[in-house]
Every structure is written in C-alpha cells, then in structure tokens.
PDB file of N, CA and C in Angstrom:
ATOM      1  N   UNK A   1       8.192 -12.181   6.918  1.00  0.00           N
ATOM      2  CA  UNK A   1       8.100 -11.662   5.561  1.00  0.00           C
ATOM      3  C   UNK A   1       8.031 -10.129   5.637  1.00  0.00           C
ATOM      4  N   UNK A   2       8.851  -9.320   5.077  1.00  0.00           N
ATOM      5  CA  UNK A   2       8.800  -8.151   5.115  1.00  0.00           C
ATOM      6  C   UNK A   2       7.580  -7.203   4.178  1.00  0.00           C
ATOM      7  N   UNK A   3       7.566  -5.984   4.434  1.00  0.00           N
ATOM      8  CA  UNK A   3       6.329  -5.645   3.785  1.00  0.00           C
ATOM      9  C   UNK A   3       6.198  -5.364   2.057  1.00  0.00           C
ATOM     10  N   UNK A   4       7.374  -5.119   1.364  1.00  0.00           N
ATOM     11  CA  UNK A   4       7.374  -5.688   0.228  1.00  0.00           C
ATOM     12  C   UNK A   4       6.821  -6.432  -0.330  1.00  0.00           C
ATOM     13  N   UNK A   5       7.202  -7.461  -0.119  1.00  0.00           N
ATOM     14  CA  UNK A   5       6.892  -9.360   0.088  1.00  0.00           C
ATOM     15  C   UNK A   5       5.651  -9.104   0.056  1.00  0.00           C
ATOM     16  N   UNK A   6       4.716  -8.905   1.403  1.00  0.00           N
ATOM     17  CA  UNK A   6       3.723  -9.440   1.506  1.00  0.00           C
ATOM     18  C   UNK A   6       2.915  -8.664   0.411  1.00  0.00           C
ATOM     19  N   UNK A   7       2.938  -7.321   0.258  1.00  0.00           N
ATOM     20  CA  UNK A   7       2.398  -6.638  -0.767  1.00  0.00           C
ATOM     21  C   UNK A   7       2.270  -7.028  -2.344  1.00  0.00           C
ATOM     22  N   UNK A   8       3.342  -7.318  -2.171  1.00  0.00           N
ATOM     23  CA  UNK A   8       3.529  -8.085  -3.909  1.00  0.00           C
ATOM     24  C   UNK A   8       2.992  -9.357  -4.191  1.00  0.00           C
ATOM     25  N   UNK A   9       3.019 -10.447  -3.073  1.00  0.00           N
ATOM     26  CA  UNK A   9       2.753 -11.570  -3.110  1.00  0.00           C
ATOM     27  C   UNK A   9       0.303 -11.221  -3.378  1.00  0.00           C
ATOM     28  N   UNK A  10       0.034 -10.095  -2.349  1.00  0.00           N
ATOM     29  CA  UNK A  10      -1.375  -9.556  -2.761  1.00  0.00           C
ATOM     30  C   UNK A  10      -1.555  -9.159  -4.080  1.00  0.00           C
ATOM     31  N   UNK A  11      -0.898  -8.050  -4.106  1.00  0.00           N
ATOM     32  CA  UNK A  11      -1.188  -7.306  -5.835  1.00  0.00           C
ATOM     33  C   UNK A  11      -0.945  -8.194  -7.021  1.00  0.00           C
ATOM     34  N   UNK A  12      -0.129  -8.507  -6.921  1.00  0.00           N
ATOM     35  CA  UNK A  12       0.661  -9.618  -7.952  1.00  0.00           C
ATOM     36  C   UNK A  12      -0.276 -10.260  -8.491  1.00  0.00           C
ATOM     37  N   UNK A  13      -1.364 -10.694  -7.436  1.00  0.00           N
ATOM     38  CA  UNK A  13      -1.724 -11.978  -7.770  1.00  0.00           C
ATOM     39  C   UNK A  13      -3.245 -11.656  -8.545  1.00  0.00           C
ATOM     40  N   UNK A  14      -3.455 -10.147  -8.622  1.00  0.00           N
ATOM     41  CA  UNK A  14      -4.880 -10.156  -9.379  1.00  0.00           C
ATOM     42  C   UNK A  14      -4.382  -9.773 -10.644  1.00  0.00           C
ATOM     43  N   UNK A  15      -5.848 -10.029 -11.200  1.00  0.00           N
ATOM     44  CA  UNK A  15      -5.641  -9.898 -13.147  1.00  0.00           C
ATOM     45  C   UNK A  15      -4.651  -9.009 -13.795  1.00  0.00           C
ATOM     46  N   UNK A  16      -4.023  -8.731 -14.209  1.00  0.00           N
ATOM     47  CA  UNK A  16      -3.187  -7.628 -15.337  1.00  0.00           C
ATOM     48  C   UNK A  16      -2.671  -6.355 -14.534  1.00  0.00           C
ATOM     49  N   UNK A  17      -1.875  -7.180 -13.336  1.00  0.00           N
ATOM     50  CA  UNK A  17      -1.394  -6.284 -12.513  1.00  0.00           C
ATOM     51  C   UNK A  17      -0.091  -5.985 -12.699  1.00  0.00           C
ATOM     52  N   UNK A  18       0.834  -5.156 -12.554  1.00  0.00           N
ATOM     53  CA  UNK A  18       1.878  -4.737 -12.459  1.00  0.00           C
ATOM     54  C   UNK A  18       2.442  -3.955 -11.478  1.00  0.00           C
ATOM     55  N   UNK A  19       3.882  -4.120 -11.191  1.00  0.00           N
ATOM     56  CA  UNK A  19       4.675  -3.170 -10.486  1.00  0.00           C
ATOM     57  C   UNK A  19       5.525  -2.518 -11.146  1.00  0.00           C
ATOM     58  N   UNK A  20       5.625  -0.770 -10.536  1.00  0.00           N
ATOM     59  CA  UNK A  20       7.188  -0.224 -10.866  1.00  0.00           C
ATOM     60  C   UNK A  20       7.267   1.072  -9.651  1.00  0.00           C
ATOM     61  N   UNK A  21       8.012   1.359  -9.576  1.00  0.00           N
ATOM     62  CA  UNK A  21       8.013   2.610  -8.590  1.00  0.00           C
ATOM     63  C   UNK A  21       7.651   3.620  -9.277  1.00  0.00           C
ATOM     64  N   UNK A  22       6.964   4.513  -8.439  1.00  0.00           N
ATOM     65  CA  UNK A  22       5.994   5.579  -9.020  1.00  0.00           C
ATOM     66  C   UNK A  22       6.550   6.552  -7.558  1.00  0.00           C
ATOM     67  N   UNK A  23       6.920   7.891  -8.095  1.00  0.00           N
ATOM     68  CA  UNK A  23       7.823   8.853  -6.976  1.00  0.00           C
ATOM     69  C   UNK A  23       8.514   8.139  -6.134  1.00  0.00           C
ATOM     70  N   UNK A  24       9.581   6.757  -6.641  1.00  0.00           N
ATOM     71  CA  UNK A  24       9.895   6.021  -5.563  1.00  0.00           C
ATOM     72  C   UNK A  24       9.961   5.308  -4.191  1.00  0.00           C
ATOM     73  N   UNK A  25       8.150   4.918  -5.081  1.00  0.00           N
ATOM     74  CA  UNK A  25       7.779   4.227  -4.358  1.00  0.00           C
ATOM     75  C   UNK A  25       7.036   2.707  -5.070  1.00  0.00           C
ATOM     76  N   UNK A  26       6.911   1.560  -4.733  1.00  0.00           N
ATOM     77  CA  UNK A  26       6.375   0.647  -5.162  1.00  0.00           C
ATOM     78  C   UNK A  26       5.140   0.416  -4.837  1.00  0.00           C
ATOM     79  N   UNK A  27       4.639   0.686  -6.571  1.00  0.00           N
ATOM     80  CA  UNK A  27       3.162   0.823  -6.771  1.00  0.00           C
ATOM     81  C   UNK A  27       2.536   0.012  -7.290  1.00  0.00           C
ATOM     82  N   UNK A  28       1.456  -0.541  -7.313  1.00  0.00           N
ATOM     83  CA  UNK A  28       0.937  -1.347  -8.696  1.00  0.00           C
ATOM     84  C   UNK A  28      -0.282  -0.869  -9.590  1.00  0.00           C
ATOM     85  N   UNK A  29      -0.224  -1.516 -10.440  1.00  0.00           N
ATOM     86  CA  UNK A  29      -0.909  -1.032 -11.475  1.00  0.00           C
ATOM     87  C   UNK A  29      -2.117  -1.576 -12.134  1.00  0.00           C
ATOM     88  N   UNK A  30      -3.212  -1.314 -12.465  1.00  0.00           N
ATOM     89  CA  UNK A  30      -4.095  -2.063 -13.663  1.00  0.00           C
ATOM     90  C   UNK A  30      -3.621  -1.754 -15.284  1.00  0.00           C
ATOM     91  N   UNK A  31      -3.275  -2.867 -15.224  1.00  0.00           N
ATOM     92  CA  UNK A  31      -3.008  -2.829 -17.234  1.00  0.00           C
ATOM     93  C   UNK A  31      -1.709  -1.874 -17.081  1.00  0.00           C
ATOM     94  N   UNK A  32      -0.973  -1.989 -16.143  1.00  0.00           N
ATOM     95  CA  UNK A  32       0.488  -0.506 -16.802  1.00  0.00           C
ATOM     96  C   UNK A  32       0.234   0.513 -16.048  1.00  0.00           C
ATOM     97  N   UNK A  33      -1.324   0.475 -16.197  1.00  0.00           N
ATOM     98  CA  UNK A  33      -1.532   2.167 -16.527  1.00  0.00           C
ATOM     99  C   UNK A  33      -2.461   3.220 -15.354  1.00  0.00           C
ATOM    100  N   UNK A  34      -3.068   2.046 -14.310  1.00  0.00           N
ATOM    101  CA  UNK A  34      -3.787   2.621 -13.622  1.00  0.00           C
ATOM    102  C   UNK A  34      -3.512   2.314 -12.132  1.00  0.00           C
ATOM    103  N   UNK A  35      -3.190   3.287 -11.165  1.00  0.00           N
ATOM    104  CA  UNK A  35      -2.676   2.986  -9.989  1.00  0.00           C
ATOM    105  C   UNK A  35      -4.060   2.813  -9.255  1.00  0.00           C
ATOM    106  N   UNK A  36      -3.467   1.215  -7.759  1.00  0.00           N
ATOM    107  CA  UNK A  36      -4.328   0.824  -6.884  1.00  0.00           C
ATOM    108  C   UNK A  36      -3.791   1.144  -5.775  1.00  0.00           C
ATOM    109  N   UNK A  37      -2.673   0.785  -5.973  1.00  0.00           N
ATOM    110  CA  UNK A  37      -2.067   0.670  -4.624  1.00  0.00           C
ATOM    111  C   UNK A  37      -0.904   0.917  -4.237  1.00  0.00           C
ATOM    112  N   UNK A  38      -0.361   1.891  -3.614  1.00  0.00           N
ATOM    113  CA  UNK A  38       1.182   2.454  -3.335  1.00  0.00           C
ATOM    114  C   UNK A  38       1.477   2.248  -2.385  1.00  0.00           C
ATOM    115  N   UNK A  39       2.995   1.537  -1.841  1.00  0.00           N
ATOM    116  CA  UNK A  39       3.307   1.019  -0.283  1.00  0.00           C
ATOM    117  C   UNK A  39       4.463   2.101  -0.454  1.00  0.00           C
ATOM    118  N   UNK A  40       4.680   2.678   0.920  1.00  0.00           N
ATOM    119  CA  UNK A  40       5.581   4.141   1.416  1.00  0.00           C
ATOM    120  C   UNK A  40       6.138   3.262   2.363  1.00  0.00           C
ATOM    121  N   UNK A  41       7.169   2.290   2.297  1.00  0.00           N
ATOM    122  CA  UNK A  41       8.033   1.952   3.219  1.00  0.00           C
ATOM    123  C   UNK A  41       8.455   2.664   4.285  1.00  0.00           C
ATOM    124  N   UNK A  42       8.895   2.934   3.763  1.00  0.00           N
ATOM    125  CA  UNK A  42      10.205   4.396   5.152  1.00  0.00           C
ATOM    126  C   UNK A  42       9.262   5.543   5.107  1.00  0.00           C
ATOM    127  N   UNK A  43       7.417   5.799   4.432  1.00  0.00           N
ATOM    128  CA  UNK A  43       7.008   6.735   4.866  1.00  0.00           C
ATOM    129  C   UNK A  43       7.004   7.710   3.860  1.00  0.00           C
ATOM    130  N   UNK A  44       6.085   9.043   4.194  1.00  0.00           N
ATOM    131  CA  UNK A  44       6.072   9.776   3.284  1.00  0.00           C
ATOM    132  C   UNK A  44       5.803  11.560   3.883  1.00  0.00           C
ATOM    133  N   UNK A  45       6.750  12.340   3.415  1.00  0.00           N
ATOM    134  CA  UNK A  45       6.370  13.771   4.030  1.00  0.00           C
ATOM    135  C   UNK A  45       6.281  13.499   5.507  1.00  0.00           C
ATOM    136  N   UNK A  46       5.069  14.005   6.101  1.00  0.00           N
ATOM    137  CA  UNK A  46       5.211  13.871   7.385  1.00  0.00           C
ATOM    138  C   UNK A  46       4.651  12.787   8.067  1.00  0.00           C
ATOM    139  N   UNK A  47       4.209  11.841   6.996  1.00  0.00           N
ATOM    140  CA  UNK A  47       4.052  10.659   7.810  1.00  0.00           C
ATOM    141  C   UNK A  47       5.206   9.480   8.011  1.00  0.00           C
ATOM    142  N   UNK A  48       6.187   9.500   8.942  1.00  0.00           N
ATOM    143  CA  UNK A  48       7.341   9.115   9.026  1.00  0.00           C
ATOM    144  C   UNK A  48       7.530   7.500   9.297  1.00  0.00           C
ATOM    145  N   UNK A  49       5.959   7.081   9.046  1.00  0.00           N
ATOM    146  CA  UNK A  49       5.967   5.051   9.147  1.00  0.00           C
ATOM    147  C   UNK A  49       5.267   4.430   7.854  1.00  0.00           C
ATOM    148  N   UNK A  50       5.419   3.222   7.688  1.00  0.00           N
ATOM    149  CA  UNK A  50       5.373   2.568   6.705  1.00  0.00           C
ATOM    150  C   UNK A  50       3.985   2.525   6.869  1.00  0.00           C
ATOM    151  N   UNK A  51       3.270   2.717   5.590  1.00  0.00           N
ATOM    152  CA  UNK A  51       1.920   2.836   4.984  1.00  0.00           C
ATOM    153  C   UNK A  51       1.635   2.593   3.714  1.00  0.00           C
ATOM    154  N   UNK A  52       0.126   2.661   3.434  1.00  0.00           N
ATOM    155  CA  UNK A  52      -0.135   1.947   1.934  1.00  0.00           C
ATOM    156  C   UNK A  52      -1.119   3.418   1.792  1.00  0.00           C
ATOM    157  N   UNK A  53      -1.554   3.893   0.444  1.00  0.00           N
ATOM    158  CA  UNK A  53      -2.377   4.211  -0.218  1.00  0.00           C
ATOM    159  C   UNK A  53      -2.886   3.416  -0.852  1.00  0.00           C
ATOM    160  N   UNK A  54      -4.416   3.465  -0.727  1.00  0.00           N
ATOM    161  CA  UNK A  54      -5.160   2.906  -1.569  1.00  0.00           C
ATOM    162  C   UNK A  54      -6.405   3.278  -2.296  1.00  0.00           C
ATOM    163  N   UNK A  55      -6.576   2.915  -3.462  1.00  0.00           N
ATOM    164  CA  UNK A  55      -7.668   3.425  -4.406  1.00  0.00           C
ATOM    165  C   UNK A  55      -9.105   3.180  -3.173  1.00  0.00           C
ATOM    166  N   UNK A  56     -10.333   3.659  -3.000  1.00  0.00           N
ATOM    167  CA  UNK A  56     -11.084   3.200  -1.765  1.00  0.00           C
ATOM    168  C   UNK A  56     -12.496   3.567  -2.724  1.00  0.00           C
ATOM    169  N   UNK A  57     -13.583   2.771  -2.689  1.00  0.00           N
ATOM    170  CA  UNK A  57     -14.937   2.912  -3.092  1.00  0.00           C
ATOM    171  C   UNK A  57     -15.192   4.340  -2.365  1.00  0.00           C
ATOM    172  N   UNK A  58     -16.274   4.758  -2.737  1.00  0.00           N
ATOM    173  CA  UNK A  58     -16.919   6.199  -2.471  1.00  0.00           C
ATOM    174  C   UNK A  58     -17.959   5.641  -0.839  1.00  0.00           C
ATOM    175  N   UNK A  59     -17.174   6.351   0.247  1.00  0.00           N
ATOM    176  CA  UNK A  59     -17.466   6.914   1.559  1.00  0.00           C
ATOM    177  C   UNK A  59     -16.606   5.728   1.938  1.00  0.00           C
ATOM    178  N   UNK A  60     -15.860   5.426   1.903  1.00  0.00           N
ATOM    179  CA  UNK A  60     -15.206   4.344   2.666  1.00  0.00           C
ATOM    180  C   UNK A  60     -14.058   4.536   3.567  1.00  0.00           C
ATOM    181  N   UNK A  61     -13.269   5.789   2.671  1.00  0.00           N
ATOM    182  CA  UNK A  61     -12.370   6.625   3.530  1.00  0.00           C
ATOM    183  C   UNK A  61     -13.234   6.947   4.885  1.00  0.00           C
ATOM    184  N   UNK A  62     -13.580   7.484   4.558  1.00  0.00           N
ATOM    185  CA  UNK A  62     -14.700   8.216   6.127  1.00  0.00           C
ATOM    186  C   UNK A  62     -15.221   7.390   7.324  1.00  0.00           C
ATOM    187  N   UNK A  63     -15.775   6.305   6.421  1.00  0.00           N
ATOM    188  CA  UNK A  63     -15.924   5.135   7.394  1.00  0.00           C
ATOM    189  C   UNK A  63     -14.983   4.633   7.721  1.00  0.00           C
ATOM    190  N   UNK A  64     -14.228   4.179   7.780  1.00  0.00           N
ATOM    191  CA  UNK A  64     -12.898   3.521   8.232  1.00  0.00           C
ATOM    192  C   UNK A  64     -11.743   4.528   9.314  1.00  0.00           C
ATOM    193  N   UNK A  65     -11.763   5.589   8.577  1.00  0.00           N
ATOM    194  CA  UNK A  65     -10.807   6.580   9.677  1.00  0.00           C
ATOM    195  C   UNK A  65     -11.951   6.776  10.613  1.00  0.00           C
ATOM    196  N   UNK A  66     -13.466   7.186  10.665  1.00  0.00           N
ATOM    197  CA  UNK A  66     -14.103   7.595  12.081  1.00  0.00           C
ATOM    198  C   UNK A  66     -13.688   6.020  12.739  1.00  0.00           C
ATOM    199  N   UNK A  67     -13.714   5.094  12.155  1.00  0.00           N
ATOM    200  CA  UNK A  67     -13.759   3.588  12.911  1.00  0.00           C
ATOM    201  C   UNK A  67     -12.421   2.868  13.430  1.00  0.00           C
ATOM    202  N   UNK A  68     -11.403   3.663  12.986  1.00  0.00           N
ATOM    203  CA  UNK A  68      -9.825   2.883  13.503  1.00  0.00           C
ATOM    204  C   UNK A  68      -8.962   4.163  12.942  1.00  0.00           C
ATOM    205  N   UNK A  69      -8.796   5.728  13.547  1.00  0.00           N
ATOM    206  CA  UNK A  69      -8.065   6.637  12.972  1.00  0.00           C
ATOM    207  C   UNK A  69      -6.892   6.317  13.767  1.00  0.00           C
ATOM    208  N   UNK A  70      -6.560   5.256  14.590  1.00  0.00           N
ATOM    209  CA  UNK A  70      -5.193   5.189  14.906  1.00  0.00           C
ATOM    210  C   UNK A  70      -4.313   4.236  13.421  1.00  0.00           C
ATOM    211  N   UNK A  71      -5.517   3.575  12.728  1.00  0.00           N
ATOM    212  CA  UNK A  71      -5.116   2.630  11.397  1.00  0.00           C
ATOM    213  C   UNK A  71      -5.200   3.275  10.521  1.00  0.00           C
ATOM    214  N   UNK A  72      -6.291   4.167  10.074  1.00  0.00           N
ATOM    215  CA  UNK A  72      -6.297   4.858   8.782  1.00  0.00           C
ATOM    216  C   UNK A  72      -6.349   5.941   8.951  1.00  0.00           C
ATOM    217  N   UNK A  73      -6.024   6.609   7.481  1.00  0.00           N
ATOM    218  CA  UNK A  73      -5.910   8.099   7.582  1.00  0.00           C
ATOM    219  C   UNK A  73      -6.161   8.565   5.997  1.00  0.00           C
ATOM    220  N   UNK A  74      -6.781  10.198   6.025  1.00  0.00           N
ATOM    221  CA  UNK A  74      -6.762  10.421   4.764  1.00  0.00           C
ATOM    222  C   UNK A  74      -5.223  10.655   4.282  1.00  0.00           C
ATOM    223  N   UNK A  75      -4.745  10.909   2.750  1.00  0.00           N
ATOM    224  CA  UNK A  75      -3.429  10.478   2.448  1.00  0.00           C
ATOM    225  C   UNK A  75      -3.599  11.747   1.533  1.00  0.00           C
ATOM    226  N   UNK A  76      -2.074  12.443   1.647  1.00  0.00           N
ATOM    227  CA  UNK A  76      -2.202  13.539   0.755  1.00  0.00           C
ATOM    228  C   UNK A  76      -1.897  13.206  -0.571  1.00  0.00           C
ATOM    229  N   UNK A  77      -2.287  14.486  -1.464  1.00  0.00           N
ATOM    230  CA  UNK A  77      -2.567  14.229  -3.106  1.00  0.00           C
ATOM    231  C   UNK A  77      -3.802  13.757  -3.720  1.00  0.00           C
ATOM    232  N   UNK A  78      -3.889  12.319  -2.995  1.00  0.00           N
ATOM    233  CA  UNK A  78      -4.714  11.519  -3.263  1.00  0.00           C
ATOM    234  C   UNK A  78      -6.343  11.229  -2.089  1.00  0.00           C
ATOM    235  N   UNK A  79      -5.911  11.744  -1.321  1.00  0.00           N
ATOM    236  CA  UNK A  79      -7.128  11.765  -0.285  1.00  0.00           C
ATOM    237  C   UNK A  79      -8.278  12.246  -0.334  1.00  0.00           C
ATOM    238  N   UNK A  80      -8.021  13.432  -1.447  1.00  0.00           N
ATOM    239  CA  UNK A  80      -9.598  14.330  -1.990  1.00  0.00           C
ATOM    240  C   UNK A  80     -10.410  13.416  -2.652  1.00  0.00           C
ATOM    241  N   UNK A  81      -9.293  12.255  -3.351  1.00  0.00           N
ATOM    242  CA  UNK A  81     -10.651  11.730  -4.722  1.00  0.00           C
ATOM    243  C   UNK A  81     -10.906  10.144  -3.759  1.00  0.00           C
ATOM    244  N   UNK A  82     -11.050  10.143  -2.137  1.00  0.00           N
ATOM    245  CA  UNK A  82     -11.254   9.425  -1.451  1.00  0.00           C
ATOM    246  C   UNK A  82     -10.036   7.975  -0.559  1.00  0.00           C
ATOM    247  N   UNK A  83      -9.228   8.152  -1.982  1.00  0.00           N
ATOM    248  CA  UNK A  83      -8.410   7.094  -1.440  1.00  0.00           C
ATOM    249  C   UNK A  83      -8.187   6.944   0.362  1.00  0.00           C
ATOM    250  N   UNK A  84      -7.392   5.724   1.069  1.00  0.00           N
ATOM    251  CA  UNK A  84      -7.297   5.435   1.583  1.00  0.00           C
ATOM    252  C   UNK A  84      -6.131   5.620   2.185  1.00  0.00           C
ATOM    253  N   UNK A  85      -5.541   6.169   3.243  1.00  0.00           N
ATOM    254  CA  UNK A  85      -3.992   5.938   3.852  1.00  0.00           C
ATOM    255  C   UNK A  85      -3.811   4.720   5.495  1.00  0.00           C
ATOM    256  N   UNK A  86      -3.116   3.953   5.496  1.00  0.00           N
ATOM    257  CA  UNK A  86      -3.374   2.736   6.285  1.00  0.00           C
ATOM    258  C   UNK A  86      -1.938   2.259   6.749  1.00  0.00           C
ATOM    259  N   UNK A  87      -1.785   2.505   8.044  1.00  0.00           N
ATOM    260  CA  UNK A  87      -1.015   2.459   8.859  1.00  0.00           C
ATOM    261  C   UNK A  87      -0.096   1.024   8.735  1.00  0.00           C
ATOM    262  N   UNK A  88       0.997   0.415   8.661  1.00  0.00           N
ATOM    263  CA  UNK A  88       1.759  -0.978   8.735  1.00  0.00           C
ATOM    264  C   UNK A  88       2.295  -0.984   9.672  1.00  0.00           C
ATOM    265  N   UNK A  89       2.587   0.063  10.626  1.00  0.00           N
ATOM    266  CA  UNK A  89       3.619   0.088  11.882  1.00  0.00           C
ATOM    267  C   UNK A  89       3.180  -0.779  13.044  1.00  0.00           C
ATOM    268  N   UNK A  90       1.779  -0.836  13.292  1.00  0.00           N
ATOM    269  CA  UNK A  90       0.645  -1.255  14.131  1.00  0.00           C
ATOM    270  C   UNK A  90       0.659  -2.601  14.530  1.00  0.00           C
ATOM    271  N   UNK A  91       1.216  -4.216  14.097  1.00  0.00           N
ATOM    272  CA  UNK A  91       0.618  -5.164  13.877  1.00  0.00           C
ATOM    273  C   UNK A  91      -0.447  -5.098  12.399  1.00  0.00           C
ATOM    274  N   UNK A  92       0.056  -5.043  11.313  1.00  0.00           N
ATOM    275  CA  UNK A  92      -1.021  -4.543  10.651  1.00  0.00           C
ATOM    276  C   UNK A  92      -2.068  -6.351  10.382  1.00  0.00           C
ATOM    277  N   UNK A  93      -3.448  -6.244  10.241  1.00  0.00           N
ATOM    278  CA  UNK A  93      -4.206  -7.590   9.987  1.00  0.00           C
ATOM    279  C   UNK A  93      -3.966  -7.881   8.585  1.00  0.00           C
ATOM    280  N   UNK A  94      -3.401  -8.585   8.266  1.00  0.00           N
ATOM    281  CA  UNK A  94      -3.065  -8.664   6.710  1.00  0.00           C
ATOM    282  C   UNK A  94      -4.244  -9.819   6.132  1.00  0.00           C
ATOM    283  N   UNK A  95      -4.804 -10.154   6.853  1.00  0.00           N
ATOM    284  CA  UNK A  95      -6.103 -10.285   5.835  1.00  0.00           C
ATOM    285  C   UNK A  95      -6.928  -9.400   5.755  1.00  0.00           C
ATOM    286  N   UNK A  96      -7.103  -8.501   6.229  1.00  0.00           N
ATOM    287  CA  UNK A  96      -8.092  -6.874   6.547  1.00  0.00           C
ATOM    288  C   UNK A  96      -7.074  -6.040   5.130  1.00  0.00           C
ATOM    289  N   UNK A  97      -5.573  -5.882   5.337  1.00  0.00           N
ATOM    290  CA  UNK A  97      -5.142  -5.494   4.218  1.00  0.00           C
ATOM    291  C   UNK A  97      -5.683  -5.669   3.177  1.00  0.00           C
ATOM    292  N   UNK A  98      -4.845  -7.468   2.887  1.00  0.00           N
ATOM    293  CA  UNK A  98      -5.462  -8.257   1.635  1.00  0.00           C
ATOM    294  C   UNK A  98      -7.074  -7.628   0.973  1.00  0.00           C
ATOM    295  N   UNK A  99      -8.118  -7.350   1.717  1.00  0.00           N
ATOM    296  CA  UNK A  99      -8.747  -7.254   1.359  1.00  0.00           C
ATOM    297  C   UNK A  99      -9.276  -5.839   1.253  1.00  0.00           C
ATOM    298  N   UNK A 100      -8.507  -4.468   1.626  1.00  0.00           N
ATOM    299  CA  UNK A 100      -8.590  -3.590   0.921  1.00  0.00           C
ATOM    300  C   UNK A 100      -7.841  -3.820  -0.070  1.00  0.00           C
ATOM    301  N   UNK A 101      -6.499  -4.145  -0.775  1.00  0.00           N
ATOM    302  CA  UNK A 101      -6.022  -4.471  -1.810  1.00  0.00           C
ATOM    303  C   UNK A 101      -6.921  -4.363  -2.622  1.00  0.00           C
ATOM    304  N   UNK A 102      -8.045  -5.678  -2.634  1.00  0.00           N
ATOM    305  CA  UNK A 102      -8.623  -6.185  -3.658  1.00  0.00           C
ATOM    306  C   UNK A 102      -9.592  -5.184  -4.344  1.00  0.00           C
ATOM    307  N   UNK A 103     -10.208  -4.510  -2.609  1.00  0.00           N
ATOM    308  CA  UNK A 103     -11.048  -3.380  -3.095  1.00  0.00           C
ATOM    309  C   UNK A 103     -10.600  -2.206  -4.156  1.00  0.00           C
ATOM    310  N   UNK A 104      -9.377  -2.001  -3.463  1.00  0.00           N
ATOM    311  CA  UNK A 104      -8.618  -0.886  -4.305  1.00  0.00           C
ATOM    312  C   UNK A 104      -8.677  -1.341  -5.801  1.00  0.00           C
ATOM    313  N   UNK A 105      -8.300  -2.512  -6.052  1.00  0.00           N
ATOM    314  CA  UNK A 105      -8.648  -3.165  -7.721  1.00  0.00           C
ATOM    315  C   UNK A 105      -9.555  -2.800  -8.197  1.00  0.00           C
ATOM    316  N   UNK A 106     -10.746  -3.316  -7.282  1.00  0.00           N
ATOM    317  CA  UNK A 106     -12.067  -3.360  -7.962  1.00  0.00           C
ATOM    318  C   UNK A 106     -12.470  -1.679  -8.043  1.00  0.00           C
ATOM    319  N   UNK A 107     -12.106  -0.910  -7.513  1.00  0.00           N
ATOM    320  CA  UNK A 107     -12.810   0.403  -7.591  1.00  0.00           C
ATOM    321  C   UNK A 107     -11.894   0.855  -8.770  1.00  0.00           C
ATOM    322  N   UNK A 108     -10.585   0.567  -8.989  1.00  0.00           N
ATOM    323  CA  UNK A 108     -10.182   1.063 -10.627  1.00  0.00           C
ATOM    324  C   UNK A 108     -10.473   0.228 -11.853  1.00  0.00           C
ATOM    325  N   UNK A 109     -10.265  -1.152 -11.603  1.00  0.00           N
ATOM    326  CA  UNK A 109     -10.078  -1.876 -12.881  1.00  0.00           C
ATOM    327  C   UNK A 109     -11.512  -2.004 -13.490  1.00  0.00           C
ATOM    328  N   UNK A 110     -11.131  -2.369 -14.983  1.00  0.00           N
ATOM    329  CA  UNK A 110     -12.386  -2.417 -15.985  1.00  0.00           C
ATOM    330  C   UNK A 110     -13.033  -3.601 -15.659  1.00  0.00           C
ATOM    331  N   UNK A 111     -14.592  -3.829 -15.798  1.00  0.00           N
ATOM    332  CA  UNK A 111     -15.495  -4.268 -15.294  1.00  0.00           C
ATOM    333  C   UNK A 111     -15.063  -5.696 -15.601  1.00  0.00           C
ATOM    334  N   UNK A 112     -14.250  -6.279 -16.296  1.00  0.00           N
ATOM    335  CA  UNK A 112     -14.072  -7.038 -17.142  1.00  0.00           C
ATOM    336  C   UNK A 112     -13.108  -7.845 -16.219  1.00  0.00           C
ATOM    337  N   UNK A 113     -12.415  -7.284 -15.759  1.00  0.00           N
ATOM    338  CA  UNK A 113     -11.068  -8.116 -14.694  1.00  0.00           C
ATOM    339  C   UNK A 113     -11.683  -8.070 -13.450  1.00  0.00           C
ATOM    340  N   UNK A 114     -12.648  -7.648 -12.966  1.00  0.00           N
ATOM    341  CA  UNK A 114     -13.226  -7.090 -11.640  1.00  0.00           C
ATOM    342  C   UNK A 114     -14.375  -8.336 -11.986  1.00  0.00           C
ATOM    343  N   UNK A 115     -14.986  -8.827 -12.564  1.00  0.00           N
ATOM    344  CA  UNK A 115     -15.504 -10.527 -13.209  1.00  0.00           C
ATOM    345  C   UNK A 115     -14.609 -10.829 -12.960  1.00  0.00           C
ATOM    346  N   UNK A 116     -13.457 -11.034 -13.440  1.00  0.00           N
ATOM    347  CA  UNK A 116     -12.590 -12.352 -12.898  1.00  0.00           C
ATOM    348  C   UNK A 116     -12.162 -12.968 -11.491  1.00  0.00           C
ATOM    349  N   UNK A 117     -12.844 -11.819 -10.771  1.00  0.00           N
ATOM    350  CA  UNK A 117     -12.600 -12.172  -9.381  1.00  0.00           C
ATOM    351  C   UNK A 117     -13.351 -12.886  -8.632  1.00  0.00           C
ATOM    352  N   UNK A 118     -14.442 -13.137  -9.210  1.00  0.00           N
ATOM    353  CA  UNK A 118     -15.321 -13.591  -8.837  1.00  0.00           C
ATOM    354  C   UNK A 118     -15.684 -15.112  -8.805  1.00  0.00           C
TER     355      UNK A 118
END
C-alpha cells in the first residue's frame, strides 16, 4: 500500500475529516477548515524524503526528536507552534504513525469530535 493509501485510509477515518491539497500537498482537515496533518510525498525544500507534518500536543515535538531524531524532526513554517516532522523513508511503524495521526486530531479538533473518539 503506498503512502497515500495508508494516510487516507488513517485520516479519513476520524470525525469531520477532509482532504484537499494544501501547497500541493495532501492534507487533511477538521471541519474544511483546520489542518492536522500534511503528507510531503516527494518531500519538501530541503528535506528531499517522504514525510508527514503533524499538529503535536505541547512538548511533544521535543520529546520525540531528543528520542528518535533519525524519525523526527522539527518541520519548517510550522515547527515554532510545535508541530511534528516524521520521517516515511525509514520502515516507518504505522501503528506509531496511526497514532500520532490521531493525536494531531485531538490537539486541533473541537472538544466535541475529540469525545467521539473515545
């Protein structure tokens, strides 16, 4: 399954999610309107392998790159307000994915769909 696929088949599947490309790239959304999660296929600027941005709870970036910086990384634009940058080239663990995904949800979406997960 290619990484598309597997991405969509994750995001897809929580509450009032959506896709569209966002700087051509395939992103998803809460409600339309609020980005979780961006997959950079072919890469981005100077990071020249397939990776995800992700929305990340507060200190989690930090923890995770001191703990696997060959897997994660801070991600430009978006790296100041903590998000997440996460390596696919690797073997990536796609239940370790899957479940930043979800996080990435829960740290944007309204309290209300973030209950439904439960």
């Amino acid at each position: 399954m290619d990484l598309l696929t597997r991405m969509r088949e994750i995001c897809l599947a929580l509450p009032e999610t959506t896709e569209r490309l966002s700087h051509g790239s395939p992103t998803w959304f809460v409600r339309g309107r609020t980005v979780f999660v961006t997959l950079h296929v072919e890469g981005h600027h100077d990071n020249r392998f397939p990776h995800l941005w992700c929305a990340a709870p507060a200190g989690v970036q930090a923890e995770l790159i001191a703990e696997d910086p060959g897997t994660f990384f801070r991600p430009p634009y978006v790296g100041h307000r903590g998000w997440l940058g996460v390596r696919l080239d690797r073997e990536p663990d796609w239940a370790e994915i899957r479940e930043l995904a979800i996080d990435a949800y829960r740290t944007v979406a309204p309290g209300r769909l973030v209950a439904e997960l439960e």
